[in-house]
C-alpha atoms as a PDB file:
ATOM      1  CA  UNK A   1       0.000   0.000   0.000  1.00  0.00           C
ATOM      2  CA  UNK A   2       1.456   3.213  -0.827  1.00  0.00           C
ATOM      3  CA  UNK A   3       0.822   6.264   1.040  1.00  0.00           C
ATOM      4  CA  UNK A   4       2.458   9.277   0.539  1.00  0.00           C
ATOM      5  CA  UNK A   5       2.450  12.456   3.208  1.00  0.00           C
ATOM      6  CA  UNK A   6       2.987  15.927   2.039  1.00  0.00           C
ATOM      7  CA  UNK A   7       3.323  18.558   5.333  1.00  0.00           C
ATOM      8  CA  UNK A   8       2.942  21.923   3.827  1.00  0.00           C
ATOM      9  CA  UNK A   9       1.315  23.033   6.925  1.00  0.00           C
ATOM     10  CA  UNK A  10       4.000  24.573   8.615  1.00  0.00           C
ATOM     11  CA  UNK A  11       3.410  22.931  11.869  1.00  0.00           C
ATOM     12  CA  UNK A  12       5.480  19.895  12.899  1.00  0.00           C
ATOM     13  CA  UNK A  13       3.542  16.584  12.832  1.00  0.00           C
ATOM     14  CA  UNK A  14       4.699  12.986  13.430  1.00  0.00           C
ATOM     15  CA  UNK A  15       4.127  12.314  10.072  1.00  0.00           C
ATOM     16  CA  UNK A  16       4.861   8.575  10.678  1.00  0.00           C
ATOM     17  CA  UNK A  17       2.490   8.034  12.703  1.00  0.00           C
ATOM     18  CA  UNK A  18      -0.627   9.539  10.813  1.00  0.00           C
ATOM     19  CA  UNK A  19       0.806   7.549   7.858  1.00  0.00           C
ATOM     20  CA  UNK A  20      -0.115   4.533  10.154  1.00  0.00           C
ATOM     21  CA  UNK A  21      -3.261   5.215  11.362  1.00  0.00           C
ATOM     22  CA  UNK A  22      -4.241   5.268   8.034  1.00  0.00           C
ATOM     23  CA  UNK A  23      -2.731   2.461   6.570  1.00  0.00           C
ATOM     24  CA  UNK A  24      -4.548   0.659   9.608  1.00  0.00           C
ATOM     25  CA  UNK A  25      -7.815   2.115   8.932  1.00  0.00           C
ATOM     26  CA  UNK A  26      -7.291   0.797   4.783  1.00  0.00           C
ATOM     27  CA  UNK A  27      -6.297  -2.671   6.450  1.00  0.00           C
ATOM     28  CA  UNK A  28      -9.217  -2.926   8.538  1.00  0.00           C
ATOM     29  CA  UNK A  29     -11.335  -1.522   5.617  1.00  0.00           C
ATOM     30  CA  UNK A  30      -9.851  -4.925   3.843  1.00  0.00           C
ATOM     31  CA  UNK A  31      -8.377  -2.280   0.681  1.00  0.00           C
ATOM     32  CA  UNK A  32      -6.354  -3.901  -1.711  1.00  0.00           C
ATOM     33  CA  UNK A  33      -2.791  -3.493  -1.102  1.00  0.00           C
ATOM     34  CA  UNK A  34      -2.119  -1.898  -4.310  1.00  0.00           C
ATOM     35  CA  UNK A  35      -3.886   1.162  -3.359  1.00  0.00           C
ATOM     36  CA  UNK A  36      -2.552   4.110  -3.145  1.00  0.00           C
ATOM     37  CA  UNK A  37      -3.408   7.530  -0.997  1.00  0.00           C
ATOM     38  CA  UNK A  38      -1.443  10.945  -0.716  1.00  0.00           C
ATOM     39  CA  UNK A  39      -2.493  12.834   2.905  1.00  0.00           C
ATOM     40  CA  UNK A  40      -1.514  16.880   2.372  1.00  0.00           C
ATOM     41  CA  UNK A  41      -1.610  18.888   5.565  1.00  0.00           C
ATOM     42  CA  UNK A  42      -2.141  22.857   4.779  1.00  0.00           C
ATOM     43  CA  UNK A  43      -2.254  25.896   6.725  1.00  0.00           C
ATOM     44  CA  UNK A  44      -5.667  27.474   7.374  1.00  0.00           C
ATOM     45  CA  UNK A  45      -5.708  29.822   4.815  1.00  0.00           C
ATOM     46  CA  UNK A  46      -5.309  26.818   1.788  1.00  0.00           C
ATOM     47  CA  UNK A  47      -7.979  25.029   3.450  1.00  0.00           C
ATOM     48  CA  UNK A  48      -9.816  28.114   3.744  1.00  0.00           C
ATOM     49  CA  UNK A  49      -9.516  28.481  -0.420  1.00  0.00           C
ATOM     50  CA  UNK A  50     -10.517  24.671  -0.633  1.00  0.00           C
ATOM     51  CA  UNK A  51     -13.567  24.501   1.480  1.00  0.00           C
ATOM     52  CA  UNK A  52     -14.862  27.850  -0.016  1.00  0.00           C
ATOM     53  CA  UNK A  53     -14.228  26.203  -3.665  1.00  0.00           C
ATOM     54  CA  UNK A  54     -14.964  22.728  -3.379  1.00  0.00           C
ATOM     55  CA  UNK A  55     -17.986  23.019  -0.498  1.00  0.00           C
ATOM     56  CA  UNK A  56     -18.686  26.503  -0.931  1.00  0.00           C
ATOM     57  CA  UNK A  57     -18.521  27.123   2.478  1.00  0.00           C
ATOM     58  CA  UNK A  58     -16.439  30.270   3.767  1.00  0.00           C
ATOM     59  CA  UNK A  59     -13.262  29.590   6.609  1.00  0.00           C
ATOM     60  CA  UNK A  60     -11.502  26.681   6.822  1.00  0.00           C
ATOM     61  CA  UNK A  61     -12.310  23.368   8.127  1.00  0.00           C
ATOM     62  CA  UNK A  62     -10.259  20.466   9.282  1.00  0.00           C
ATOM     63  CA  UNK A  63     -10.586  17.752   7.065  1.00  0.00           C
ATOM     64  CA  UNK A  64     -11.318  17.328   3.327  1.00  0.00           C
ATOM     65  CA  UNK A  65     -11.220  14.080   0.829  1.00  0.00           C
ATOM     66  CA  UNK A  66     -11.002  13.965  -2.643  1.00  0.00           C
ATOM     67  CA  UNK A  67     -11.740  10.676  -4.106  1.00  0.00           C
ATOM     68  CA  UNK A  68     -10.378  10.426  -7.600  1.00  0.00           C
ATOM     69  CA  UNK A  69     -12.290  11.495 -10.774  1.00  0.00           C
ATOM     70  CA  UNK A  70     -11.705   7.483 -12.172  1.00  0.00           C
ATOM     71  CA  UNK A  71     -12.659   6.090  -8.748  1.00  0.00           C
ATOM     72  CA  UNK A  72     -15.829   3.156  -9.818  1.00  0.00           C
ATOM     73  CA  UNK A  73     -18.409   4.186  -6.864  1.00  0.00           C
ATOM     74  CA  UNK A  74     -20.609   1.341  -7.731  1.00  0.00           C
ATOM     75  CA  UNK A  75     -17.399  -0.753  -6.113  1.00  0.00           C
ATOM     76  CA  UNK A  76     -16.020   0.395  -3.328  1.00  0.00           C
ATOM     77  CA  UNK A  77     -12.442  -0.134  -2.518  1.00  0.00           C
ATOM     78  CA  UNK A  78     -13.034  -2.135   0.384  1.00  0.00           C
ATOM     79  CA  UNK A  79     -15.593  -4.982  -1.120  1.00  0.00           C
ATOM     80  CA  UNK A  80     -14.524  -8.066  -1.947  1.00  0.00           C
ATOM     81  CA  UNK A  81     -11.938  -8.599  -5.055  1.00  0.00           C
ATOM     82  CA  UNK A  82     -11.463  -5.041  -5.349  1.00  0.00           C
ATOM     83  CA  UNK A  83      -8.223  -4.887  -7.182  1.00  0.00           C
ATOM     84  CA  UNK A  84      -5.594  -1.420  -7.201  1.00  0.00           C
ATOM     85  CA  UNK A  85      -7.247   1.818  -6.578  1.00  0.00           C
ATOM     86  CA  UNK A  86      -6.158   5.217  -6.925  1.00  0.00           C
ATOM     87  CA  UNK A  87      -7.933   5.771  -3.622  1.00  0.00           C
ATOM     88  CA  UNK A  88      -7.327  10.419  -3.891  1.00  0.00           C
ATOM     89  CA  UNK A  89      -6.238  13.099  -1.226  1.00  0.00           C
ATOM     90  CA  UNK A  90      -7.107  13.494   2.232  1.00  0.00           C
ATOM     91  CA  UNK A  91      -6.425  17.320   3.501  1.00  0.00           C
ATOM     92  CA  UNK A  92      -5.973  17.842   6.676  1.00  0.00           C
ATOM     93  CA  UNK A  93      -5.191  21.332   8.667  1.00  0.00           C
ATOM     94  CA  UNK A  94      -3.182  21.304  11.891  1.00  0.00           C
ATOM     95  CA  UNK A  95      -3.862  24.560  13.014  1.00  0.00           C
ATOM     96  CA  UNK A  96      -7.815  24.014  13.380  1.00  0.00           C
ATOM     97  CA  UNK A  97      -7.144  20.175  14.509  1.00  0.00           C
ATOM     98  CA  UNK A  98      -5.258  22.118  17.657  1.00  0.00           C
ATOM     99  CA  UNK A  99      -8.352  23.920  18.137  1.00  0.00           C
ATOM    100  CA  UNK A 100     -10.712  21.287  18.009  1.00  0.00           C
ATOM    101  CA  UNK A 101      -8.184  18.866  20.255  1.00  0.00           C
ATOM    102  CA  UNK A 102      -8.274  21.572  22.647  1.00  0.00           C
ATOM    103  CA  UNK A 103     -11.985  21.606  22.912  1.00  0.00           C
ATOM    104  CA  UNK A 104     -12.130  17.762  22.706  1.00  0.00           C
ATOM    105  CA  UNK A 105      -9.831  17.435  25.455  1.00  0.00           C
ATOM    106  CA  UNK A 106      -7.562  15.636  23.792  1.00  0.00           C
ATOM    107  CA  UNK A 107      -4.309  15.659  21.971  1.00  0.00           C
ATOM    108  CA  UNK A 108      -3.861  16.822  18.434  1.00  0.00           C
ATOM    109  CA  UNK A 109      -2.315  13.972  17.679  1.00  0.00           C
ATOM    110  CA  UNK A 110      -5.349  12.032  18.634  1.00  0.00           C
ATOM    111  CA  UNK A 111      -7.672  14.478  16.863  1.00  0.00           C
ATOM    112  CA  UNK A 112      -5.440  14.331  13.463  1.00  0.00           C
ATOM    113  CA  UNK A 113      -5.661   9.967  13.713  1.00  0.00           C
ATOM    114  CA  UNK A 114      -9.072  11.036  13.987  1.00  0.00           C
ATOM    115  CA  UNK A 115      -9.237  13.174  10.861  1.00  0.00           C
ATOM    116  CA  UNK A 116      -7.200  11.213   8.723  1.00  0.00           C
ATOM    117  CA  UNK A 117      -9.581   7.506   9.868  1.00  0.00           C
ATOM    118  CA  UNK A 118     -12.685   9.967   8.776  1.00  0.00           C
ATOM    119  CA  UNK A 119     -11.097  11.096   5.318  1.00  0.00           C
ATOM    120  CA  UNK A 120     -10.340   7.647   4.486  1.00  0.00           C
ATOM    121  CA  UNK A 121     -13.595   6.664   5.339  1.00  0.00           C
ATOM    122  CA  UNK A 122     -14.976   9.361   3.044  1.00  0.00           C
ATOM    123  CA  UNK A 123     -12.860   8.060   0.658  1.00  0.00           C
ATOM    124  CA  UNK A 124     -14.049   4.373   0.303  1.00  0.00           C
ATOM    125  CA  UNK A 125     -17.836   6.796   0.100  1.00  0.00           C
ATOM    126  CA  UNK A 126     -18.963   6.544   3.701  1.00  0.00           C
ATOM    127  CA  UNK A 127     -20.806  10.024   4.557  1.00  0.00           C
ATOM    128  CA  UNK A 128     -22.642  11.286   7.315  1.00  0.00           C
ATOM    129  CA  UNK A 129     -25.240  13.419   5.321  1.00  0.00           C
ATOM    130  CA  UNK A 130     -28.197  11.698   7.163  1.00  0.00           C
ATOM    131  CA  UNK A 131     -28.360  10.672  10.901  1.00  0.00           C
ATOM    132  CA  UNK A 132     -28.273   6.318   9.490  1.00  0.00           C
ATOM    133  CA  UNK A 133     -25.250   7.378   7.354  1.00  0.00           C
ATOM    134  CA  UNK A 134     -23.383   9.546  10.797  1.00  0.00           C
ATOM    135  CA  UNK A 135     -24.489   6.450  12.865  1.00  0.00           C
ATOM    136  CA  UNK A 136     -22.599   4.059  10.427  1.00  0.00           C
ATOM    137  CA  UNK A 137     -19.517   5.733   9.430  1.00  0.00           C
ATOM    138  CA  UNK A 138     -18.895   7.189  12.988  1.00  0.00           C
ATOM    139  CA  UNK A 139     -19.288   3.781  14.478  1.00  0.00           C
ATOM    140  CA  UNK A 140     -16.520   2.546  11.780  1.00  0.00           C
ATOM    141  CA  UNK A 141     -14.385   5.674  12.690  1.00  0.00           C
ATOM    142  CA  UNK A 142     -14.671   5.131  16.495  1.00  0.00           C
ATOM    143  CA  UNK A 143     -14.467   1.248  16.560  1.00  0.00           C
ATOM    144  CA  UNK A 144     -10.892   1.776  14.139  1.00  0.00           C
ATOM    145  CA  UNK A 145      -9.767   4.076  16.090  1.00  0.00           C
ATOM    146  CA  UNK A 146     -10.105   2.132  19.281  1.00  0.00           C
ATOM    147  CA  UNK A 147      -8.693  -0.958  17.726  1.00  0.00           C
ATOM    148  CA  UNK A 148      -5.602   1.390  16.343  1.00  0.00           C
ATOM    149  CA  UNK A 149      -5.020   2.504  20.171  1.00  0.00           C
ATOM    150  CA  UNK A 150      -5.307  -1.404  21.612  1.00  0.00           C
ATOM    151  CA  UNK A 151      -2.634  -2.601  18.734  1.00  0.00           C
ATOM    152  CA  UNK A 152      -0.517   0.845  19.177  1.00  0.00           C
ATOM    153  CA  UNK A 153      -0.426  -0.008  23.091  1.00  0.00           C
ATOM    154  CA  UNK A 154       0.385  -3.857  22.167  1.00  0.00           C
ATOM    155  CA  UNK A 155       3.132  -3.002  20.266  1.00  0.00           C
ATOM    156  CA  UNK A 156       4.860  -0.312  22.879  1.00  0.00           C
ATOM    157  CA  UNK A 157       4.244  -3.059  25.393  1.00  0.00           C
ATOM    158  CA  UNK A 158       6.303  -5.620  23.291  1.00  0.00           C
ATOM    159  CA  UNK A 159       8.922  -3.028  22.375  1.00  0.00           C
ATOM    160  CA  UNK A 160       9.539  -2.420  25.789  1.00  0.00           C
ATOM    161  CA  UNK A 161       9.389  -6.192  26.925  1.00  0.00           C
ATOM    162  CA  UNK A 162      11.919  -6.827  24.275  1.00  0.00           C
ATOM    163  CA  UNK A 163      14.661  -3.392  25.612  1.00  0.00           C
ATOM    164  CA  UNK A 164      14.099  -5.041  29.191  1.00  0.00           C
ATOM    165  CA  UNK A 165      14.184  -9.095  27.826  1.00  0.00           C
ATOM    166  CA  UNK A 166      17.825  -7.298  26.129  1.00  0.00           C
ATOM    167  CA  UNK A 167      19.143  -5.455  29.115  1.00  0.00           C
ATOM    168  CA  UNK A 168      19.009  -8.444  31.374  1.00  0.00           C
ATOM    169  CA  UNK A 169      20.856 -10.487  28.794  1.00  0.00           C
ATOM    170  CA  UNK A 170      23.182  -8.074  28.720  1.00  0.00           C
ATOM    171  CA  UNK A 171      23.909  -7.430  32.003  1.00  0.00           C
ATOM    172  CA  UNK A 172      24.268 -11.254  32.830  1.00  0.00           C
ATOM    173  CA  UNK A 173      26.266 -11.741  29.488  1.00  0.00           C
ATOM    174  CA  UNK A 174      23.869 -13.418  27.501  1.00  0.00           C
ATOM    175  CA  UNK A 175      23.517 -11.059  25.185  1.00  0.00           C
ATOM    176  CA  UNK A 176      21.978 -12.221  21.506  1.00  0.00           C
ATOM    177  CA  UNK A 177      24.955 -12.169  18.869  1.00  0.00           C
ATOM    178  CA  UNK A 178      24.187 -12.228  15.076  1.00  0.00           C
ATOM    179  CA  UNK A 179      26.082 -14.867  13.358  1.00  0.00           C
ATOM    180  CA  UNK A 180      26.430 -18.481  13.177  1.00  0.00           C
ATOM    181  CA  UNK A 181      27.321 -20.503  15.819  1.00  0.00           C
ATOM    182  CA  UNK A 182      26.540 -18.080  18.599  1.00  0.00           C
ATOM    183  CA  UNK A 183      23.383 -17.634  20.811  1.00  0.00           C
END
């Protein structure tokens, strides 16, 4: 799966880590792993310009998707046999993310994993239009996003298990050598 990051915002953003979220919210989504997804992150003022032109709605706003023009609706990236799919561009803005964290009570890192799970949601044509639609697609967001923190913590608790399984081999001399022969 290919997914490319563009930070144009200005503001600095683990990029690696929004890159994951959403390759975990395409995995869990079951989209092909030929797909491929660019995630820009502007400053308010571009995705002021962008939400006035494309929604025609004045100020910014924190997220926007654009599926691609060849994208086949009738077969959404995530059903069954889908094949390689040019998947588009999710937008995201730090600088109202902050805002919104801040009023969420939590971090903007959690509010931008949050952004990016809905714009990739949007972009396998989930929407929120009517109150089935919001009940569906935030259900997907929220249930993804708790799954992403339970496998996040898993893997920070087996990092850590392996630096302290190392140190004690270390100290008692044990310590794991490459090569043949050797333990």
């Amino acid at each position: 799966m290919s997914i490319e990051i563009a930070n144009e915002s200005g503001v600095e953003v683990p990029e690696p880590s929004i890159v994951s979220v959403a390759r975990f919210a395409l995995d869990k989504m079951s989209v092909s792993q030929l797909a491929e997804l660019s995630i820009v992150l502007v400053e308010l003022d571009v995705m002021s310009d962008l939400h006035e032109r494309w929604m025609d709605l004045p100020g910014p706003t924190d997220v926007m998707a654009f599926p691609m023009d060849e994208y086949d609706s009738s077969r959404r990236p995530d059903s069954a046999g889908a094949g390689p799919a040019l998947l588009g561009d999710i937008v995201l803005c730090p600088a109202f993310a902050k805002d919104q964290a801040r009023k969420a009570g939590h971090s903007v890192l959690d509010e931008l994993h949050l952004l990016t799970v809905h714009g990739v949601l949007h972009l396998l044509g989930y929407d929120h239009a009517e109150p089935e639609e919001e009940r569906e697609m935030f259900g997907l967001q929220n249930q993804i996003l708790a799954d992403f923190r339970t496998a996040k913590a898993a893997a920070e608790r087996e990092q850590a298990q392996r630096s302290a399984d190392s140190a004690v081999l270390g100290a008692v001399g044990l310590e794991e050598q490459d090569g043949p022969g050797t333990h």
